[in-house]
C-alpha atoms as a PDB file:
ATOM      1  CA  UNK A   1       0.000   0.000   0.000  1.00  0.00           C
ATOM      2  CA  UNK A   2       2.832   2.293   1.168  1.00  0.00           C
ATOM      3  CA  UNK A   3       4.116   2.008  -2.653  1.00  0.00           C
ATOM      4  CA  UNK A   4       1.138   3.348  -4.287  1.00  0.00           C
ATOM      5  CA  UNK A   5       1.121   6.039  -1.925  1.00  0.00           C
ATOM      6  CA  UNK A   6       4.709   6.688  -3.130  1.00  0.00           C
ATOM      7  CA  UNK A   7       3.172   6.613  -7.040  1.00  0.00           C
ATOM      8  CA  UNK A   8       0.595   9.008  -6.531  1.00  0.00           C
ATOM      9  CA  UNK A   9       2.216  10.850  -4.863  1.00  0.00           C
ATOM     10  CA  UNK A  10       5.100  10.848  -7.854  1.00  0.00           C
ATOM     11  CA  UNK A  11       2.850  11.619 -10.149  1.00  0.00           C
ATOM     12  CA  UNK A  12       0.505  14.182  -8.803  1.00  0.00           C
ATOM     13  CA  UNK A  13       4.443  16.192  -8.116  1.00  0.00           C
ATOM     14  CA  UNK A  14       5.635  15.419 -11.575  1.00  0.00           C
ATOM     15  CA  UNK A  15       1.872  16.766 -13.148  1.00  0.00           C
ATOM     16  CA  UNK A  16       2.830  19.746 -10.719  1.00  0.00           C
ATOM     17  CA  UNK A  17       6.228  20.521 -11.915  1.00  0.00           C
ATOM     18  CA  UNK A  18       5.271  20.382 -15.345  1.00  0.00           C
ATOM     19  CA  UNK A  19       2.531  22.622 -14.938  1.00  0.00           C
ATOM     20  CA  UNK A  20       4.781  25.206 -12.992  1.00  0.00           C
ATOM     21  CA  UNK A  21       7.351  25.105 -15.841  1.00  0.00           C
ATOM     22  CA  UNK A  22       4.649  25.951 -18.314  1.00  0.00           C
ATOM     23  CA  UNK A  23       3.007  28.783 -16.073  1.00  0.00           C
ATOM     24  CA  UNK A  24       6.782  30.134 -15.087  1.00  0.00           C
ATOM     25  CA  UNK A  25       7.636  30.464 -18.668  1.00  0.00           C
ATOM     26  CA  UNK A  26       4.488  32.022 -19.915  1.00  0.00           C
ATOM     27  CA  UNK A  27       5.274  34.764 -17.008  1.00  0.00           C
ATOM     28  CA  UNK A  28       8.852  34.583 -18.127  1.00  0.00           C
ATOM     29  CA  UNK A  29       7.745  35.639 -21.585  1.00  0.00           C
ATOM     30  CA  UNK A  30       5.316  38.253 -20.328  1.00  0.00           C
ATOM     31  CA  UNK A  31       7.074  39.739 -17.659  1.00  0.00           C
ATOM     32  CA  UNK A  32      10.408  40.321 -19.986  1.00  0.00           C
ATOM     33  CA  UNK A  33       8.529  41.393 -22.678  1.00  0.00           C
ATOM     34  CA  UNK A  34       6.843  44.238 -20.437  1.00  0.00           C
ATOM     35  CA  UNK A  35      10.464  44.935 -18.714  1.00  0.00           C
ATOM     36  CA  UNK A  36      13.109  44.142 -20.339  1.00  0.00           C
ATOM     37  CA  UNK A  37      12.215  43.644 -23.719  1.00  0.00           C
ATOM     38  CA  UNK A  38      15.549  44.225 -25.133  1.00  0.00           C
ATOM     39  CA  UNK A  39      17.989  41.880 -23.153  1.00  0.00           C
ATOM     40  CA  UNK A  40      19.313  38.926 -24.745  1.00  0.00           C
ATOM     41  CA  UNK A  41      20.144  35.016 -23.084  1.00  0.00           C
ATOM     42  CA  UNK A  42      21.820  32.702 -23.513  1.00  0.00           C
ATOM     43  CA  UNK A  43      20.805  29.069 -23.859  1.00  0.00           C
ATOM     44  CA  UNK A  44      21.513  28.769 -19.485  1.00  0.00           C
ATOM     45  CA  UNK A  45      18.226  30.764 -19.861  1.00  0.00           C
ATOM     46  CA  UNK A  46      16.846  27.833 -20.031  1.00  0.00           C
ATOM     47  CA  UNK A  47      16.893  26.251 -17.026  1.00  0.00           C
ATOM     48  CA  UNK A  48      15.255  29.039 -14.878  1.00  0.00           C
ATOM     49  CA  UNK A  49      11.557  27.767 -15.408  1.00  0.00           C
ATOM     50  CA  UNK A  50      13.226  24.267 -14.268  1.00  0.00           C
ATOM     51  CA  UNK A  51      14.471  26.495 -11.055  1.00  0.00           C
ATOM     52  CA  UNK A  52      11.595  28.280 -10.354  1.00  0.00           C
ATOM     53  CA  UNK A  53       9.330  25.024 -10.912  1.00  0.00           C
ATOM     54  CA  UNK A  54      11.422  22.752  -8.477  1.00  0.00           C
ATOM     55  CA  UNK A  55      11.392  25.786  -6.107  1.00  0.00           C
ATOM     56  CA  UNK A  56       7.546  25.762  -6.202  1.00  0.00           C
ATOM     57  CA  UNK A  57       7.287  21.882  -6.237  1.00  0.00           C
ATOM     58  CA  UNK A  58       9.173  21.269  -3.052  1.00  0.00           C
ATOM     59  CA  UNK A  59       7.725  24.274  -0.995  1.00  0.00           C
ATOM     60  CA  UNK A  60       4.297  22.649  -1.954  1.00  0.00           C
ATOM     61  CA  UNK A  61       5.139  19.221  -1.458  1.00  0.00           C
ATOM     62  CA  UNK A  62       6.924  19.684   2.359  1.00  0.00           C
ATOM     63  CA  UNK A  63       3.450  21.549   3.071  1.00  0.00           C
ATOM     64  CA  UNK A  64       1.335  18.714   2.123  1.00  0.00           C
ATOM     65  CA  UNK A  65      -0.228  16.601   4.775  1.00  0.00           C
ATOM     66  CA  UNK A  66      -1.888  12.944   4.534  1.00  0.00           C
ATOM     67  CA  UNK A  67      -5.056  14.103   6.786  1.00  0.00           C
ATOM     68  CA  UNK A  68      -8.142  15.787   5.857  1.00  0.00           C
ATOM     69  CA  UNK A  69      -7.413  19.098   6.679  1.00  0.00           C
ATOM     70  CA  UNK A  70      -9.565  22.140   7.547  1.00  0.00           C
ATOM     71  CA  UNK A  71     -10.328  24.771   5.701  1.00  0.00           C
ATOM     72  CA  UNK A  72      -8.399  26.793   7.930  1.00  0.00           C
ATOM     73  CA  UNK A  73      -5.337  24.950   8.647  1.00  0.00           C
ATOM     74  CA  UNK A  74      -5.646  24.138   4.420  1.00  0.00           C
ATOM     75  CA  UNK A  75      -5.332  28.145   4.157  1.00  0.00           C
ATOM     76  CA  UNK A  76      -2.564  28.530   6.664  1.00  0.00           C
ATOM     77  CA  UNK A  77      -0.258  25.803   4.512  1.00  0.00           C
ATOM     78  CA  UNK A  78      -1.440  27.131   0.769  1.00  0.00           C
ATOM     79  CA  UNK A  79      -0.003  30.298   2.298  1.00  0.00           C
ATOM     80  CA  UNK A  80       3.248  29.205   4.132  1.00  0.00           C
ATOM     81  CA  UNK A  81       3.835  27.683   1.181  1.00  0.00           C
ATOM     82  CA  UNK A  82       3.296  30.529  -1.236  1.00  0.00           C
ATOM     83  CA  UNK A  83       5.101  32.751   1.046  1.00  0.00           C
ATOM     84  CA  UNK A  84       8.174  30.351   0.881  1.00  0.00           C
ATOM     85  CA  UNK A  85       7.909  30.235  -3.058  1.00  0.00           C
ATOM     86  CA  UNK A  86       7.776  34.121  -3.124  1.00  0.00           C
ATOM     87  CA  UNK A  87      10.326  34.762  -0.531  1.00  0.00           C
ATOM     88  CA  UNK A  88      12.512  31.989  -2.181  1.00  0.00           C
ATOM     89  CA  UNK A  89      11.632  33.546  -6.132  1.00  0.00           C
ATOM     90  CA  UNK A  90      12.619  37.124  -5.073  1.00  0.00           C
ATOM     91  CA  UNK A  91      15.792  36.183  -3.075  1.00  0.00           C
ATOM     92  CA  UNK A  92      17.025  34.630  -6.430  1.00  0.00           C
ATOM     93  CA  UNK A  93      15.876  37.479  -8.129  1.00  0.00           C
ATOM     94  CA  UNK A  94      17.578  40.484  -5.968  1.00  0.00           C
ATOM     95  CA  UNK A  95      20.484  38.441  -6.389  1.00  0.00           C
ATOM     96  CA  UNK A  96      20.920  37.651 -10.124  1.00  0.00           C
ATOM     97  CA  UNK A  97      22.668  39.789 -12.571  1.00  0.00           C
ATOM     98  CA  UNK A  98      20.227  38.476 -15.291  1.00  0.00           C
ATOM     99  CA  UNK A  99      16.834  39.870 -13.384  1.00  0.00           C
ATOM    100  CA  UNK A 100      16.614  43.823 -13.890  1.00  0.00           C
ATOM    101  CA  UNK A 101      16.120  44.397 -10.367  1.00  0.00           C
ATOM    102  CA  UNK A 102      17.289  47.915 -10.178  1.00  0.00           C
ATOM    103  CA  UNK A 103      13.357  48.587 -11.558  1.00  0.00           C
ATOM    104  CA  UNK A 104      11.165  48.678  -9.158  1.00  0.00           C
ATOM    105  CA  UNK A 105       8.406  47.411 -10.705  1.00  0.00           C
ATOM    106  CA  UNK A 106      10.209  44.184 -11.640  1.00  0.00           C
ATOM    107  CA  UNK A 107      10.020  42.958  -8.133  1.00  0.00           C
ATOM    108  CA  UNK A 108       6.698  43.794  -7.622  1.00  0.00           C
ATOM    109  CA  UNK A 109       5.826  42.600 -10.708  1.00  0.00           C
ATOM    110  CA  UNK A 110       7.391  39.370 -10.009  1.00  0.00           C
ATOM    111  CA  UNK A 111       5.760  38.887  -6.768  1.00  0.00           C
ATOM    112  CA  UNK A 112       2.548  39.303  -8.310  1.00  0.00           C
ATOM    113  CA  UNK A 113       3.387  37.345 -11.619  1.00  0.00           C
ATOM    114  CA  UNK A 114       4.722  34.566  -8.424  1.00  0.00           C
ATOM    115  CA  UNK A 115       0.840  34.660  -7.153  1.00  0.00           C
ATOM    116  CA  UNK A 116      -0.520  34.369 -10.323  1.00  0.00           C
ATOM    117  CA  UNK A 117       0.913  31.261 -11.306  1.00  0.00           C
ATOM    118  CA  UNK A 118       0.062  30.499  -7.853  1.00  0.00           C
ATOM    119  CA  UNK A 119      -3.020  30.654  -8.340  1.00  0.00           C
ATOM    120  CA  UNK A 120      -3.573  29.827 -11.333  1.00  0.00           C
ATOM    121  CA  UNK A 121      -1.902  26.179 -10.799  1.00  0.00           C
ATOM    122  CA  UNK A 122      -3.926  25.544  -7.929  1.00  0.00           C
ATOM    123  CA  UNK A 123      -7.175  26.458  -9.795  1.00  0.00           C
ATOM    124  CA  UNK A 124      -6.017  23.797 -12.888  1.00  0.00           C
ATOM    125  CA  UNK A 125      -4.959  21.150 -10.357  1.00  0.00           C
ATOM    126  CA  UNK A 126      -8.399  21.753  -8.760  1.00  0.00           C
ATOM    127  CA  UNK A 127     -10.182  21.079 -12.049  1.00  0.00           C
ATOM    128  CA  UNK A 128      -8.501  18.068 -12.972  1.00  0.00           C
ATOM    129  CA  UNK A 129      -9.154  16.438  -9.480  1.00  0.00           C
ATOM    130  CA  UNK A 130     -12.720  17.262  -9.835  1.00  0.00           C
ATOM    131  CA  UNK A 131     -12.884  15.980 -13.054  1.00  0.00           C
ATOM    132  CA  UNK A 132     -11.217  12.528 -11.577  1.00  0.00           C
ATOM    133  CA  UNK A 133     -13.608  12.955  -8.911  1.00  0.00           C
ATOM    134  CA  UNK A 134     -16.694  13.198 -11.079  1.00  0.00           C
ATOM    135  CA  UNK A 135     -15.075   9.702 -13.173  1.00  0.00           C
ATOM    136  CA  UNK A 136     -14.814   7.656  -9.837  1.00  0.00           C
ATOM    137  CA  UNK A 137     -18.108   8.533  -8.547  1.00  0.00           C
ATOM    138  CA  UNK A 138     -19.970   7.659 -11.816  1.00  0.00           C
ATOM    139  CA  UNK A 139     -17.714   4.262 -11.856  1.00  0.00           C
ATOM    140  CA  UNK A 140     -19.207   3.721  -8.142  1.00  0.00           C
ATOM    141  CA  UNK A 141     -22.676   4.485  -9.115  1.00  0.00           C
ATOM    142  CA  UNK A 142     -22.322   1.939 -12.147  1.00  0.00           C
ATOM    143  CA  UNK A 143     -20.873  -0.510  -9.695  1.00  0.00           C
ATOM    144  CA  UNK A 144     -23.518   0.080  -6.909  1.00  0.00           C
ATOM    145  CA  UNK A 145     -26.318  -0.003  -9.664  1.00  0.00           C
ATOM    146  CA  UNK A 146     -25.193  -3.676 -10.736  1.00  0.00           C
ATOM    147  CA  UNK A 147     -24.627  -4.776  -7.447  1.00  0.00           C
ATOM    148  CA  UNK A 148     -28.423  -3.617  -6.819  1.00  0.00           C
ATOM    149  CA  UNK A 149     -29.729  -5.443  -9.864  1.00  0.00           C
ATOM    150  CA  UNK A 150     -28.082  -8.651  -8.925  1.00  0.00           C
ATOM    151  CA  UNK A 151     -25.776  -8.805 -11.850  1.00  0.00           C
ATOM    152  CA  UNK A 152     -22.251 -10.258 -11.307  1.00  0.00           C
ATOM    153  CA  UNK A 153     -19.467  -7.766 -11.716  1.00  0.00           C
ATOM    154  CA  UNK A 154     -17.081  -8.812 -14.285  1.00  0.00           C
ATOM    155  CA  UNK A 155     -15.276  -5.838 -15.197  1.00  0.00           C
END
């Protein structure tokens, strides 16, 4: 049992990583386009939306819990863990040459680009686990509907 706890648990991080690379870069895109539209990279460019993912990936998996939680203790970890990303995504920021930091709207404007995503990943992750939801409770209902009829189960 403890091994398909690890596999979920795998790939409900990996589904989150690879969402947070796609948000990051979007921001990436939008946020240098607005700011710093002329500066060039190099190909090490790259690897920031891996950074910034991994960053946002562990803060929200240490965070996590196994219990039901309440809403309130589920808002006090959702924002621990988005004030970890954002104190963690501005650090790097104030201290790399490649971020124009010496705007000040780039910092703000990365903090709130930082929420965004956020956001924005926890309202996609929500939709996909109701979706799932919706899937195993009309496989139950099927199952409890044959089960009431007397039919064997051979699925």
């Amino acid at each position: 049992m403890a091994r398909q706890k690890w596999k979920e648990l795998l790939i409900r991080t990996l589904r989150l990583y690879t969402l947070l690379v796609t948000l990051i870069t979007v921001l990436m895109i939008v946020l240098g386009n607005l700011l710093d539209r002329n500066r060039v990279f190099g190909y090490d460019a790259f690897f920031s939306p891996l950074i910034y993912a991994l960053i946002g990936t562990v803060a929200t998996v240490i965070t996590r819990s196994e219990k039901e939680l309440s809403v309130r203790s589920l808002i006090v970890r959702k924002t621990v863990s988005l004030l970890l990303i954002e104190g963690a995504i501005i650090l790097i920021a104030l201290n790399a040459d490649t971020i124009p930091t010496e705007k000040s709207q780039a910092v703000v404007s990365l903090a709130l680009g930082v929420f965004a995503v956020f956001i924005l990943t926890h309202i996609i992750l929500y939709l996909i686990d109701k979706k799932e939801a919706e899937k195993l409770n009309a496989d139950l209902s099927r199952y409890q509907e044959k089960q009431m009829n007397g039919s064997p189960i051979h699925e």
